[in-house]
C-alpha atoms as a PDB file:
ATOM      1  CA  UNK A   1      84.395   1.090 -27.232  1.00  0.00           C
ATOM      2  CA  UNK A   2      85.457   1.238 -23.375  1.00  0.00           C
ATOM      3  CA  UNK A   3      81.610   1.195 -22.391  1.00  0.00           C
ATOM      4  CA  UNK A   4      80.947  -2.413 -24.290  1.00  0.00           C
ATOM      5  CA  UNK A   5      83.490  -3.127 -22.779  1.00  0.00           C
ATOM      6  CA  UNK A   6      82.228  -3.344 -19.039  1.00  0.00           C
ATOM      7  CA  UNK A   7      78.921  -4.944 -19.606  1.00  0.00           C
ATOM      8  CA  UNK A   8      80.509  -7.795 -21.272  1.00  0.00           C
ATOM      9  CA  UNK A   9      83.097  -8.350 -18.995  1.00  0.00           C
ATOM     10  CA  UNK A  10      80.492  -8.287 -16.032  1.00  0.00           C
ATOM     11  CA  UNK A  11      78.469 -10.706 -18.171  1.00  0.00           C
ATOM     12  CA  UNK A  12      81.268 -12.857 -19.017  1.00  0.00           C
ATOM     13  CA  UNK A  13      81.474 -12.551 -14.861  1.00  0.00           C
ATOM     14  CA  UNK A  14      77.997 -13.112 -14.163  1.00  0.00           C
ATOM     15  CA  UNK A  15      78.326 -16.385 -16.252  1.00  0.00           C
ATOM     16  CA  UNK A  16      81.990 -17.537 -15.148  1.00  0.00           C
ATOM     17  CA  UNK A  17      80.392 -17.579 -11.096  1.00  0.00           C
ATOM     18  CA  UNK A  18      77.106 -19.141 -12.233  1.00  0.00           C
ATOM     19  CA  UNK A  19      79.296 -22.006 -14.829  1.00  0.00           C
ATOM     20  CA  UNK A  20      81.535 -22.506 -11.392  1.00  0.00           C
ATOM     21  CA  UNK A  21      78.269 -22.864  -8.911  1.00  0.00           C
ATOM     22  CA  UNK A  22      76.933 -25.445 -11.547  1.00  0.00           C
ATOM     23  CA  UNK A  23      80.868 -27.409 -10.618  1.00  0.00           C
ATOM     24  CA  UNK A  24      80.589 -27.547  -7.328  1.00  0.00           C
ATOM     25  CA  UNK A  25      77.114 -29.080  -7.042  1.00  0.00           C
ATOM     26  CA  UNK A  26      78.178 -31.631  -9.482  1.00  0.00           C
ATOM     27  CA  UNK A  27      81.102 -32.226  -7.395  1.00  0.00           C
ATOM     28  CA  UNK A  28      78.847 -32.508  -4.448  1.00  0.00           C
ATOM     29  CA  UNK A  29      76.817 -34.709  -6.118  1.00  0.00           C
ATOM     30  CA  UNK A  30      79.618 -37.336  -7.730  1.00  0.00           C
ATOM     31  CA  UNK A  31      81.319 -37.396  -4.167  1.00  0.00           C
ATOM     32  CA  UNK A  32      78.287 -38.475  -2.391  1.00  0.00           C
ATOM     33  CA  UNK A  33      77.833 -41.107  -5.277  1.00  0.00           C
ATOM     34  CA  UNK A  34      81.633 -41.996  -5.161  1.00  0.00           C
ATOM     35  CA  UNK A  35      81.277 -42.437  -1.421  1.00  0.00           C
ATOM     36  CA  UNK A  36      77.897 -44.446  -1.519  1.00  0.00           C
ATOM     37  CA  UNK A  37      79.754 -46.741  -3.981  1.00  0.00           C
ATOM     38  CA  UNK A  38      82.715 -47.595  -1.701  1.00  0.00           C
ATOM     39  CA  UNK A  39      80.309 -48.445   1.155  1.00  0.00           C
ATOM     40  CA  UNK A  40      78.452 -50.644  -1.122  1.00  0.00           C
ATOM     41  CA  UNK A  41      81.589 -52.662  -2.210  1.00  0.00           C
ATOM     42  CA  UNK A  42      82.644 -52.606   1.444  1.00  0.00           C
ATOM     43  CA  UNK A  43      79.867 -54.042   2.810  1.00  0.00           C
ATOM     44  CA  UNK A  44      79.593 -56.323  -0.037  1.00  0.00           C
ATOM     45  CA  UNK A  45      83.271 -58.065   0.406  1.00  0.00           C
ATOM     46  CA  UNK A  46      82.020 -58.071   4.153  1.00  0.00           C
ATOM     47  CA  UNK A  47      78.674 -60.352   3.014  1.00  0.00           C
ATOM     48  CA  UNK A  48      81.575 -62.728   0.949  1.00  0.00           C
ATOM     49  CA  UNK A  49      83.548 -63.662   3.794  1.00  0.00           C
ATOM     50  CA  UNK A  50      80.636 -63.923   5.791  1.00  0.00           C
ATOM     51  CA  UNK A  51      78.706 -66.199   3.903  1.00  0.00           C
ATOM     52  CA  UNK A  52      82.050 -68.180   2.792  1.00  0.00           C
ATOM     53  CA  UNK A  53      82.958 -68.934   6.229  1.00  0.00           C
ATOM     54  CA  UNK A  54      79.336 -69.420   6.959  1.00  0.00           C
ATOM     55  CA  UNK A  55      79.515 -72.320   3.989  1.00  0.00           C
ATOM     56  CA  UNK A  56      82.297 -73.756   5.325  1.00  0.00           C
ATOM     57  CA  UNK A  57      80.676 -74.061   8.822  1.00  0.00           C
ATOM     58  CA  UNK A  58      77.805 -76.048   7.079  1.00  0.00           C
ATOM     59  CA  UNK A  59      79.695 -78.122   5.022  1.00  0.00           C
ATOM     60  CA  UNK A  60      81.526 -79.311   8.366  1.00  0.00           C
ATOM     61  CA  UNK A  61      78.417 -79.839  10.329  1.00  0.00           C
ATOM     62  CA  UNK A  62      77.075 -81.783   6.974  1.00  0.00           C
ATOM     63  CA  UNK A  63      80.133 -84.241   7.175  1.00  0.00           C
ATOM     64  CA  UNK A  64      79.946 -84.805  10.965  1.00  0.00           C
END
């Protein structure tokens, strides 16, 4: 019984490293997403205020 023993924990290993290499590239992956995202909606809110002051510029100029 001790010998079935070793191969299966080395398996159970093999597949506990592999199962835990798989994690971190998803990790990778969802941060660089996550990240992305937030400069998105940055940039976005900056565009807003931009184009709200912008409008507000016109909108004087068109009741000069």
């Amino acid at each position: 019984m001790p010998k079935d023993i070793k191969p299966a924990s080395k398996n159970l290993e093999k597949k506990l490293d592999l199962l835990i290499k798989r994690f971190d590239e998803q990790k990778g992956i969802i941060d660089t997403y996550i990240k992305r995202e937030r400069d998105w909606k940055k940039d976005k809110v900056l565009h807003q205020r931009e184009v709200k002051k912008l409008e507000k510029t016109l909108k004087k100029y068109r009741n000069e």
